[in-house]
PDB file of N, CA and C in Angstrom:
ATOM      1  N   UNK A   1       6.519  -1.133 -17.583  1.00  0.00           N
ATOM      2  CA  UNK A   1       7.381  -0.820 -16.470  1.00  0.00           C
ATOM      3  C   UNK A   1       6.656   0.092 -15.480  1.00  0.00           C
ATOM      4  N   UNK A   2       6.013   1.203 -16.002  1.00  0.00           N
ATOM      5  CA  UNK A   2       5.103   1.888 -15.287  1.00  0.00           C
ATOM      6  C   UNK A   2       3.980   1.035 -14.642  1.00  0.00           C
ATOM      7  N   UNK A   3       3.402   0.524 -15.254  1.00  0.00           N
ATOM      8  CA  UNK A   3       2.733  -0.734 -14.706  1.00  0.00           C
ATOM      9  C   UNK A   3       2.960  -1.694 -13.148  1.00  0.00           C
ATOM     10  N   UNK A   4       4.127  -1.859 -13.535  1.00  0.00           N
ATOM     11  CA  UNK A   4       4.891  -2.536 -12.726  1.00  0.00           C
ATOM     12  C   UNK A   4       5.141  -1.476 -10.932  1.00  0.00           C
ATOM     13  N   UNK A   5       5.626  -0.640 -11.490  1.00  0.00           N
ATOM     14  CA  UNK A   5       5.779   0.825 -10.638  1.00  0.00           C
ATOM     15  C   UNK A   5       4.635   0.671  -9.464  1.00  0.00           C
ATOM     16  N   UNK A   6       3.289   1.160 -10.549  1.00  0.00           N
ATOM     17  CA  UNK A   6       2.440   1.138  -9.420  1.00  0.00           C
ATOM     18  C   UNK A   6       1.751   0.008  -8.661  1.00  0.00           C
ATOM     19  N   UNK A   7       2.124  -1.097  -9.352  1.00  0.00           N
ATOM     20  CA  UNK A   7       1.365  -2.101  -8.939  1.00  0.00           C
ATOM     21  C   UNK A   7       2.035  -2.253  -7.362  1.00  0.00           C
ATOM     22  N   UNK A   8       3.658  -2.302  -7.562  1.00  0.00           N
ATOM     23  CA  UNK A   8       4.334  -2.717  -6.237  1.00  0.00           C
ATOM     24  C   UNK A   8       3.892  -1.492  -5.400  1.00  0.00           C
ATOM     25  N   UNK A   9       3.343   0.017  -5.724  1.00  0.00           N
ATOM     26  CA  UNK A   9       3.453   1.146  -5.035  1.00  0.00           C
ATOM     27  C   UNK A   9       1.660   0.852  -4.308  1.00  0.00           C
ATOM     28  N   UNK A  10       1.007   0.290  -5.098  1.00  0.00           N
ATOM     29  CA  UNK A  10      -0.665  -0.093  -4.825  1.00  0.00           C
ATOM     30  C   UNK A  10      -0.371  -0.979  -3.530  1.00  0.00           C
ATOM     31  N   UNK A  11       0.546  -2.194  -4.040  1.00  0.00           N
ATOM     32  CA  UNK A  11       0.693  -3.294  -2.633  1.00  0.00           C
ATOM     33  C   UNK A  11       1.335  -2.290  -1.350  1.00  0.00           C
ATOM     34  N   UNK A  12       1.861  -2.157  -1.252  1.00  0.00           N
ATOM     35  CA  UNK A  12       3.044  -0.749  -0.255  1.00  0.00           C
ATOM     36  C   UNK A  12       1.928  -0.056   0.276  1.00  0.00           C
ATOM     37  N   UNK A  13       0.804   0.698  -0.440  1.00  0.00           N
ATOM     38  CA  UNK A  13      -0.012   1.563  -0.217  1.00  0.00           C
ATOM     39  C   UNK A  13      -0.579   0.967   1.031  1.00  0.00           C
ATOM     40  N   UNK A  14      -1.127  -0.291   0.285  1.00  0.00           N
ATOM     41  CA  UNK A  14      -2.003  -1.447   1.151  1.00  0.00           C
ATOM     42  C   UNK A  14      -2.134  -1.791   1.970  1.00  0.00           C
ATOM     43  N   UNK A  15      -0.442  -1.708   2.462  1.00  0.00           N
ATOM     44  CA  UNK A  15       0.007  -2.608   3.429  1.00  0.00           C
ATOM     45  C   UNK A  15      -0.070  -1.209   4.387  1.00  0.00           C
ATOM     46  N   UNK A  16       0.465  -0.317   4.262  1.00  0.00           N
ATOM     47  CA  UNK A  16       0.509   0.999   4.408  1.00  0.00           C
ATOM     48  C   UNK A  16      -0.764   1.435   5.487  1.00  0.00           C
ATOM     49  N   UNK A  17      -2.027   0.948   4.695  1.00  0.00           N
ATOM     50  CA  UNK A  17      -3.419   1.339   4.761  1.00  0.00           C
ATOM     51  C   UNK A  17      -3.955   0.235   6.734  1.00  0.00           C
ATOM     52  N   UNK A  18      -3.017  -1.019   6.308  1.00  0.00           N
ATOM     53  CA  UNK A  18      -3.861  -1.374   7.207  1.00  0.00           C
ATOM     54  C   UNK A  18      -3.165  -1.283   8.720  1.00  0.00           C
ATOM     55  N   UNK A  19      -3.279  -0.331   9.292  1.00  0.00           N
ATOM     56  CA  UNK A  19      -2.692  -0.376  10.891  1.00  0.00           C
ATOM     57  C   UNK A  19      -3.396  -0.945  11.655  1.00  0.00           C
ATOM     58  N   UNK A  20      -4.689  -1.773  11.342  1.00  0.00           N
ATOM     59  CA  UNK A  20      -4.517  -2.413  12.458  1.00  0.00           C
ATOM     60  C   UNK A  20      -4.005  -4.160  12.686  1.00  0.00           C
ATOM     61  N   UNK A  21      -2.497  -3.844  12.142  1.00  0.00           N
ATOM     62  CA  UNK A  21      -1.856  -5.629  11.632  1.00  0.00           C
ATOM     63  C   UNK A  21      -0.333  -4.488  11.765  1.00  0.00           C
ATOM     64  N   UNK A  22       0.537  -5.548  12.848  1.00  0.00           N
ATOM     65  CA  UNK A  22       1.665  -5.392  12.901  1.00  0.00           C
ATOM     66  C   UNK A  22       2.048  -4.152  13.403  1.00  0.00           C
ATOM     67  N   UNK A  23       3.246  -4.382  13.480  1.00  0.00           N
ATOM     68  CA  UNK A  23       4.068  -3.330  14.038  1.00  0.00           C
ATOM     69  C   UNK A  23       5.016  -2.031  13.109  1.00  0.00           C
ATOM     70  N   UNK A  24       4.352  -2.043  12.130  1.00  0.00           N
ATOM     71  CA  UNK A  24       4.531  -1.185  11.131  1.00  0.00           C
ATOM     72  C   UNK A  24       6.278  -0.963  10.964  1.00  0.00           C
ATOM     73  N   UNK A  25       6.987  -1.805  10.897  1.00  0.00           N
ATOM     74  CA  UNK A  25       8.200  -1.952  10.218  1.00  0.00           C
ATOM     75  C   UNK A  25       8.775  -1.846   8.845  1.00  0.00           C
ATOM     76  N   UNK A  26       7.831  -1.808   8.448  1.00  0.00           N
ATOM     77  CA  UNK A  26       8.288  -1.694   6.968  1.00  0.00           C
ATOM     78  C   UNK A  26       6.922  -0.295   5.812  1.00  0.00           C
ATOM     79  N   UNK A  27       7.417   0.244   4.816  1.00  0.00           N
ATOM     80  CA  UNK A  27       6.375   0.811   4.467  1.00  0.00           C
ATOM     81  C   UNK A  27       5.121   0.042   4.107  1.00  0.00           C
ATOM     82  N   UNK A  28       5.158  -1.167   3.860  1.00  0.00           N
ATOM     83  CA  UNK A  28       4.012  -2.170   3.131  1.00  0.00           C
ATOM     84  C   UNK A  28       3.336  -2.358   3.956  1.00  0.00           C
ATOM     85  N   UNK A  29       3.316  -2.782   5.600  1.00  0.00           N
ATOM     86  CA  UNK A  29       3.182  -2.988   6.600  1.00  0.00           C
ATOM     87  C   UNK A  29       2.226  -1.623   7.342  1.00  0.00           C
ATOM     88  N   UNK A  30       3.395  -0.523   7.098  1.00  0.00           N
ATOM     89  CA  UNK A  30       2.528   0.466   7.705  1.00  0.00           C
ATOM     90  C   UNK A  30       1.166   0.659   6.837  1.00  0.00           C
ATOM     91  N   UNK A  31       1.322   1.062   5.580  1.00  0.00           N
ATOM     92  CA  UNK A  31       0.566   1.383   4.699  1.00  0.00           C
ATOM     93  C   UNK A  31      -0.741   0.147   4.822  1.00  0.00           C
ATOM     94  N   UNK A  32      -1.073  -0.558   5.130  1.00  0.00           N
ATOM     95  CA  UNK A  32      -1.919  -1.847   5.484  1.00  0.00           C
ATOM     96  C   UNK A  32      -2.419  -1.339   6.340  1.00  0.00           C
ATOM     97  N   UNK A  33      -1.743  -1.585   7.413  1.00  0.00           N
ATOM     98  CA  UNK A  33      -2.700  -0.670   8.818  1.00  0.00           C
ATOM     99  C   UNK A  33      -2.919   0.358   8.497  1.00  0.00           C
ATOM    100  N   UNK A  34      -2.912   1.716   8.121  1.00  0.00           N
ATOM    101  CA  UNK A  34      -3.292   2.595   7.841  1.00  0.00           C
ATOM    102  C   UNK A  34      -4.303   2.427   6.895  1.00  0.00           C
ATOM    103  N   UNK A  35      -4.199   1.709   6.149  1.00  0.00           N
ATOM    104  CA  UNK A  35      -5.793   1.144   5.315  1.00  0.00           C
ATOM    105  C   UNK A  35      -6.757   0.393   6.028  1.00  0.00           C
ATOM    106  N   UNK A  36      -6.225  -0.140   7.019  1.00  0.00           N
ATOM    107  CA  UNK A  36      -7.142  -0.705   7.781  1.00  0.00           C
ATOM    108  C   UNK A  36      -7.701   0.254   8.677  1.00  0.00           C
ATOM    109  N   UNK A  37      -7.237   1.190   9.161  1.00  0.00           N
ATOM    110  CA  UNK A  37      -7.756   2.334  10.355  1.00  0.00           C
ATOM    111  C   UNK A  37      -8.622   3.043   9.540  1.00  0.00           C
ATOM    112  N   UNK A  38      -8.350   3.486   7.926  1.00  0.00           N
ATOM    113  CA  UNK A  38      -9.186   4.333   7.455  1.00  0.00           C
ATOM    114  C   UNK A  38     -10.579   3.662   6.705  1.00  0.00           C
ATOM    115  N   UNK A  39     -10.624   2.580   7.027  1.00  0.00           N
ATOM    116  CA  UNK A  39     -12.149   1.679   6.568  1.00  0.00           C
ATOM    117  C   UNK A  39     -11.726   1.169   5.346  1.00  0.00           C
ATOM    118  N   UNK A  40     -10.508   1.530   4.512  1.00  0.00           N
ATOM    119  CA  UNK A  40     -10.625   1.283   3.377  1.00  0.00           C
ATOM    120  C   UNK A  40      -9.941  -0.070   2.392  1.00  0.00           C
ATOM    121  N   UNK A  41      -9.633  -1.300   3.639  1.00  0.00           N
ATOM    122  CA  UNK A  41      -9.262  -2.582   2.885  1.00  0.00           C
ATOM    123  C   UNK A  41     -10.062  -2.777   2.220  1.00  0.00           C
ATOM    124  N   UNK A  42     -11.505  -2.958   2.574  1.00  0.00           N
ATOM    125  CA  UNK A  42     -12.372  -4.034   1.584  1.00  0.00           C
ATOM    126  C   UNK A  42     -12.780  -3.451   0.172  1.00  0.00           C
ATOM    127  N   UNK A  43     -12.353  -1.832   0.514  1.00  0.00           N
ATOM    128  CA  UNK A  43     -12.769  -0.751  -1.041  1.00  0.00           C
ATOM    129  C   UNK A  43     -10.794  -1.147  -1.581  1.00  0.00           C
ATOM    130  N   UNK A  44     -10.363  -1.933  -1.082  1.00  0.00           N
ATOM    131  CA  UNK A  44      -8.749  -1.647  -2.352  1.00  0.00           C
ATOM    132  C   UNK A  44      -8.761  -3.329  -2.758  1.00  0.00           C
ATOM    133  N   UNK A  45      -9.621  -4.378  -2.184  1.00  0.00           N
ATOM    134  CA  UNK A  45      -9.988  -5.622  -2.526  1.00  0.00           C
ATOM    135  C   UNK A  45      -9.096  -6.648  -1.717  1.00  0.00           C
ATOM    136  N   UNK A  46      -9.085  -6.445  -0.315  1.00  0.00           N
ATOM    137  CA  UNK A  46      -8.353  -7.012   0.364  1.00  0.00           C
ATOM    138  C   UNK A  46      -8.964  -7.402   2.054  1.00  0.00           C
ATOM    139  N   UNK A  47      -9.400  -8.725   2.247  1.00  0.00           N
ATOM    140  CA  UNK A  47     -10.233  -9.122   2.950  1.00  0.00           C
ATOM    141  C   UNK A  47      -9.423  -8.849   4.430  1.00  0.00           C
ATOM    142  N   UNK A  48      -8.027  -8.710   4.761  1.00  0.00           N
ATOM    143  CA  UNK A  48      -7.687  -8.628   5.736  1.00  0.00           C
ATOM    144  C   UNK A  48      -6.178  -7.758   6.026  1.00  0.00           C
ATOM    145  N   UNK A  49      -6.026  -7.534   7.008  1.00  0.00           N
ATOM    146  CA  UNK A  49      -4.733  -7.006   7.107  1.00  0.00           C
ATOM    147  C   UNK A  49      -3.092  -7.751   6.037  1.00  0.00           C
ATOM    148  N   UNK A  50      -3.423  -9.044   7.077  1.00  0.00           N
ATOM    149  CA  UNK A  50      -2.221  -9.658   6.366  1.00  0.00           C
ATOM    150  C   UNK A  50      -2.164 -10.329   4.891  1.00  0.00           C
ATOM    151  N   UNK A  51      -3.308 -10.162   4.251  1.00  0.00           N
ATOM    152  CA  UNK A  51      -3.590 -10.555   2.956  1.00  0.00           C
ATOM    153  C   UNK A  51      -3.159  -9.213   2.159  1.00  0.00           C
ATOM    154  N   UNK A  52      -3.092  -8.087   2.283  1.00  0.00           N
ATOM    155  CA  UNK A  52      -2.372  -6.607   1.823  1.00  0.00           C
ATOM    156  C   UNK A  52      -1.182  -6.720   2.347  1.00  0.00           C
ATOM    157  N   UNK A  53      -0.752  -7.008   3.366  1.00  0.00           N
ATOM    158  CA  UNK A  53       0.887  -6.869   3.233  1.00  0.00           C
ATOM    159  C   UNK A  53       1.313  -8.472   2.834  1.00  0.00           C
ATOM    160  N   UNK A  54       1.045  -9.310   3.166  1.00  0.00           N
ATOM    161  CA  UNK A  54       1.547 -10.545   1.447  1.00  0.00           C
ATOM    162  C   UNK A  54       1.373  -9.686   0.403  1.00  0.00           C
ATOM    163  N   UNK A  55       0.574  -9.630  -0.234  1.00  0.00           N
ATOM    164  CA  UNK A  55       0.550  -8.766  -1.491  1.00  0.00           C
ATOM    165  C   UNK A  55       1.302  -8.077  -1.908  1.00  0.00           C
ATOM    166  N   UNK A  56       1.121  -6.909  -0.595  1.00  0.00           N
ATOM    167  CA  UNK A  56       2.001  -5.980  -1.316  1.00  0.00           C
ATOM    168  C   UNK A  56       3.331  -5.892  -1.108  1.00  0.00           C
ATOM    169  N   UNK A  57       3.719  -7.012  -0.364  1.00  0.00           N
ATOM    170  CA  UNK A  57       4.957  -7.253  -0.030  1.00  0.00           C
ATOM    171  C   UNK A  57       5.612  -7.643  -1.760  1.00  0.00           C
ATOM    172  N   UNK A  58       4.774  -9.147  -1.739  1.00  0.00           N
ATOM    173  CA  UNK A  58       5.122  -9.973  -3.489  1.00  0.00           C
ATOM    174  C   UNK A  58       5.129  -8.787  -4.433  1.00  0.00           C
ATOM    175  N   UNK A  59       4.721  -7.997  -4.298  1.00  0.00           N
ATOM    176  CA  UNK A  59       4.504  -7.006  -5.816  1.00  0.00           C
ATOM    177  C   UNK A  59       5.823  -5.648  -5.317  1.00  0.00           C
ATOM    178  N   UNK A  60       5.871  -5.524  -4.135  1.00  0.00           N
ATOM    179  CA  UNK A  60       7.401  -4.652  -3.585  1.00  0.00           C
ATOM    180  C   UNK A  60       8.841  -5.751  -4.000  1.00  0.00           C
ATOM    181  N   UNK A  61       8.370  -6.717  -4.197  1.00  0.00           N
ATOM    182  CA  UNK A  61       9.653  -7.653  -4.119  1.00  0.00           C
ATOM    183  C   UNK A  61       9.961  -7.564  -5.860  1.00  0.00           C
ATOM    184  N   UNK A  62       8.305  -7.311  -6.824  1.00  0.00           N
ATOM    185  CA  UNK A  62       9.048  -7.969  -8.280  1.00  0.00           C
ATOM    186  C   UNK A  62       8.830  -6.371  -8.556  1.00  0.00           C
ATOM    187  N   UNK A  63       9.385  -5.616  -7.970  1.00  0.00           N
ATOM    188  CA  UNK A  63       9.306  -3.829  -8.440  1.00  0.00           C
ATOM    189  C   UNK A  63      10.754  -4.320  -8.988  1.00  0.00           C
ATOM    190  N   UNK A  64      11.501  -4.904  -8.969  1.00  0.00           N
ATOM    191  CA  UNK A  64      13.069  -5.270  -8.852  1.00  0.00           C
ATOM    192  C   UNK A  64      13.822  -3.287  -8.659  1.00  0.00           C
ATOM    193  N   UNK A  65      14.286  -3.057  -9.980  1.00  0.00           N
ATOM    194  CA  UNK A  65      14.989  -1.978  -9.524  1.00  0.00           C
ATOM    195  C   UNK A  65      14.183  -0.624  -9.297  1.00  0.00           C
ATOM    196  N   UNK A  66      12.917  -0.845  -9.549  1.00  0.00           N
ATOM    197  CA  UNK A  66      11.747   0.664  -9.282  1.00  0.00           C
ATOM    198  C   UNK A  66      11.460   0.086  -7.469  1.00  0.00           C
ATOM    199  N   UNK A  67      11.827  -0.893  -7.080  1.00  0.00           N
ATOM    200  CA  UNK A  67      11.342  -0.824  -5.691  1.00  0.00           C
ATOM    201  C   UNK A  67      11.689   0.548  -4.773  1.00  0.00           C
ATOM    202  N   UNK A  68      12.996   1.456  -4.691  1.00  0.00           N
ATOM    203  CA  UNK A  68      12.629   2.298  -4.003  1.00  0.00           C
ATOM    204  C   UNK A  68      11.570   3.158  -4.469  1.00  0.00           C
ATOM    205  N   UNK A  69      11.595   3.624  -5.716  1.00  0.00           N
ATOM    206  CA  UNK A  69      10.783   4.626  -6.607  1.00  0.00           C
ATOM    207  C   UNK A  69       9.075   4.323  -5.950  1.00  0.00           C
ATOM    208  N   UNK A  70       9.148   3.464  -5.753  1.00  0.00           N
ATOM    209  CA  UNK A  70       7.290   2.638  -4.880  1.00  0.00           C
ATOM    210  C   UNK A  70       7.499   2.697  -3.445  1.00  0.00           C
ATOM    211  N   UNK A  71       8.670   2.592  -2.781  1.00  0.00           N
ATOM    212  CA  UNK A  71       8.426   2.869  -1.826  1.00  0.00           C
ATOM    213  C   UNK A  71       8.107   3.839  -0.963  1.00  0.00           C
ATOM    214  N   UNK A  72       9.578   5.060  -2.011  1.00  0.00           N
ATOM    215  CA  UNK A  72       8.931   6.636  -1.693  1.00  0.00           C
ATOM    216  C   UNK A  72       7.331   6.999  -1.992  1.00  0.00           C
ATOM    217  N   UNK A  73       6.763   6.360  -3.482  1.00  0.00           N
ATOM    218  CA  UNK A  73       5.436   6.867  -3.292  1.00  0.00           C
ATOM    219  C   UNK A  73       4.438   6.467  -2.300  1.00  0.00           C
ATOM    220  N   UNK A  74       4.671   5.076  -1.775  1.00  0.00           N
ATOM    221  CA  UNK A  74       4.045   4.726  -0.561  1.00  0.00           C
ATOM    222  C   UNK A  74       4.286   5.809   0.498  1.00  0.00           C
ATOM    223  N   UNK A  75       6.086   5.960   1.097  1.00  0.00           N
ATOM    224  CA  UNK A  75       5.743   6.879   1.868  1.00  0.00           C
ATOM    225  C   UNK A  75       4.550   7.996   1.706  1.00  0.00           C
ATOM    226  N   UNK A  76       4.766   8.416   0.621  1.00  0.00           N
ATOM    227  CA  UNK A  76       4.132  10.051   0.422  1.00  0.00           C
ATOM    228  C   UNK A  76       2.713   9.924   0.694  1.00  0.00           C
ATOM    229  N   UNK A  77       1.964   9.049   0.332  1.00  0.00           N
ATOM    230  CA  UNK A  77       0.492   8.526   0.854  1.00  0.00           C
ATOM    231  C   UNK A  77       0.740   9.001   2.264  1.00  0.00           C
ATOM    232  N   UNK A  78       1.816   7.746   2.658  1.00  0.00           N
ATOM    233  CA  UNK A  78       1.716   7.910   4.244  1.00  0.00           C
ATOM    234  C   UNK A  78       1.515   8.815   4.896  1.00  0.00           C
ATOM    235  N   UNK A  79       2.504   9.847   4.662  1.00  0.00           N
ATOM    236  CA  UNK A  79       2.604  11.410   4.779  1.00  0.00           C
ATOM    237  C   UNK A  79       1.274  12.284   5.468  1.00  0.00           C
ATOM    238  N   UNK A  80      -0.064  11.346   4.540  1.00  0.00           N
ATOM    239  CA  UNK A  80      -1.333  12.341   4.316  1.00  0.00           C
ATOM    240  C   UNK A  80      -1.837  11.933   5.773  1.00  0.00           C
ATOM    241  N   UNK A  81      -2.088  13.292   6.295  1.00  0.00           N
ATOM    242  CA  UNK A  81      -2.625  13.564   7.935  1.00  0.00           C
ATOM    243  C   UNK A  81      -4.188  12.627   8.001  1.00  0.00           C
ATOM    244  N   UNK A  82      -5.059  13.007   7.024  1.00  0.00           N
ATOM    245  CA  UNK A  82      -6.321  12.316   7.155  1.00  0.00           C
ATOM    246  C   UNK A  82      -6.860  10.813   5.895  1.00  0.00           C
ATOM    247  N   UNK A  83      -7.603  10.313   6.559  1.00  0.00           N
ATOM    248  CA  UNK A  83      -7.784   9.097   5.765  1.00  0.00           C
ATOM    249  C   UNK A  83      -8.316   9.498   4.148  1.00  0.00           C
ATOM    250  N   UNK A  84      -9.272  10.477   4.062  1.00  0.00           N
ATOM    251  CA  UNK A  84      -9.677  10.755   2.543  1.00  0.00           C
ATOM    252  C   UNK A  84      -8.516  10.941   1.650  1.00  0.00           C
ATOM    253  N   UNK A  85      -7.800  11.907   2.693  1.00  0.00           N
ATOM    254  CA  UNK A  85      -6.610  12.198   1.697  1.00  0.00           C
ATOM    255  C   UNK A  85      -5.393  11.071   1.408  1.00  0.00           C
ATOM    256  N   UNK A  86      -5.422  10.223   2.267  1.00  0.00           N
ATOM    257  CA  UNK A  86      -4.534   8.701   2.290  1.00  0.00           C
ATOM    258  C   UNK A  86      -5.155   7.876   1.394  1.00  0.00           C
ATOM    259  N   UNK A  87      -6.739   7.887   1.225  1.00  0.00           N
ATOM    260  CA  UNK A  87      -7.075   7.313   0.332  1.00  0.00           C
ATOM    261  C   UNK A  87      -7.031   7.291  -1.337  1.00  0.00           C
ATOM    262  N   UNK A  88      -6.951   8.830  -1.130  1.00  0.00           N
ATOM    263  CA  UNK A  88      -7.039   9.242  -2.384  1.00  0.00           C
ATOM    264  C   UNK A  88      -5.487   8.519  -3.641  1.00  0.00           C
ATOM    265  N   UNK A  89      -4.652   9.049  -2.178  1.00  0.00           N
ATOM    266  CA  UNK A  89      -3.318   9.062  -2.874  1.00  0.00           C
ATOM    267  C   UNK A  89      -3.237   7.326  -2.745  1.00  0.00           C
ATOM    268  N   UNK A  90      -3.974   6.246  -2.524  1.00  0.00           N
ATOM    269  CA  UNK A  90      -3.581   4.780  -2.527  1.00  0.00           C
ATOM    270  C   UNK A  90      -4.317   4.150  -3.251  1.00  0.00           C
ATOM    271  N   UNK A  91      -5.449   4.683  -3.536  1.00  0.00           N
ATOM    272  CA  UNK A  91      -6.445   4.112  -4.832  1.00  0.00           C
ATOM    273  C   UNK A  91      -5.748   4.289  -5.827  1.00  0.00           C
ATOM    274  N   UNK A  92      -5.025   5.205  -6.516  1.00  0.00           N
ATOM    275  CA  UNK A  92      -4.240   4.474  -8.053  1.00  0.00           C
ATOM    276  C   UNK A  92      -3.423   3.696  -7.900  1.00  0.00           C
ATOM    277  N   UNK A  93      -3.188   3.338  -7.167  1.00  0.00           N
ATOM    278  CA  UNK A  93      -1.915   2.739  -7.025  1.00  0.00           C
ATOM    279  C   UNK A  93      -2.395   1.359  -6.811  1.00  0.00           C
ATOM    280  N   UNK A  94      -3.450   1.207  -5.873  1.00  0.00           N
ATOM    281  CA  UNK A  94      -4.201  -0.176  -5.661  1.00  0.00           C
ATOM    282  C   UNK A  94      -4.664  -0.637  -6.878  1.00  0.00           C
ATOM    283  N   UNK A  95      -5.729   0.145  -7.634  1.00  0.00           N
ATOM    284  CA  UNK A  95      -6.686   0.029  -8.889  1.00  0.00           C
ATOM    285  C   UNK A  95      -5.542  -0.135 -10.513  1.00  0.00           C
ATOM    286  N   UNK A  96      -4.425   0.104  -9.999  1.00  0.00           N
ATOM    287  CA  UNK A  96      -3.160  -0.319 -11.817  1.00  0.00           C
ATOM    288  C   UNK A  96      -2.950  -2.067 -10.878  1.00  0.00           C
ATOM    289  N   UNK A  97      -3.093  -2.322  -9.860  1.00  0.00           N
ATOM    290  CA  UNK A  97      -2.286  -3.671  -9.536  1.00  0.00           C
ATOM    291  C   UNK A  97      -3.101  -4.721 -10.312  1.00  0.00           C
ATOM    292  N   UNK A  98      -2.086  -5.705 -10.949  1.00  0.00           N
ATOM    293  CA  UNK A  98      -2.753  -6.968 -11.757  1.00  0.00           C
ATOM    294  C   UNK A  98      -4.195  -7.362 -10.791  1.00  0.00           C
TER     295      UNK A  98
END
């Protein structure tokens, strides 16, 4: 179940990571672009913007009832003012995903 947790919180992160894709509507979304601004898609194994938010969308969708519990931790990444520190907090979360 923990498993599960971070995997959907890794995709979220992802999506999170890459800002430069979309209009950041959703946390999965933001978290993507924000991985994308901080150099760090191709270090979480994700060749493009919209290939991290598919992802981490599918893995936010089978969080079933931990989906908010992943989403707040996505926010909290978000939260982080600079990219090391965004990174830091989205690499476990990327690195538990199947």
């Amino acid at each position: 179940m923990l498993k599960t947790l971070w995997t959907v919180t890794a995709a979220g992160l992802l999506a999170l990571c890459m800002t430069g894709c979309g209009g950041g509507s959703d946390v999965v979304t933001d978290a993507c672009n924000k991985a994308s601004t901080c150099g760090s898609l191709s270090q979480m194994g994700f060749s493009s913007v919209s290939d991290c938010v598919n992802q981490g969308k599918a893995a936010l969708n089978s969080a079933g009832s931990q989906k908010s519990t992943v989403e707040n931790e996505i926010s909290a990444c978000l939260k982080k003012a600079d990219c090391p520190a965004f990174n830091s907090c989205v690499a476990p979360l990327v690195s538990s995903m199947p």
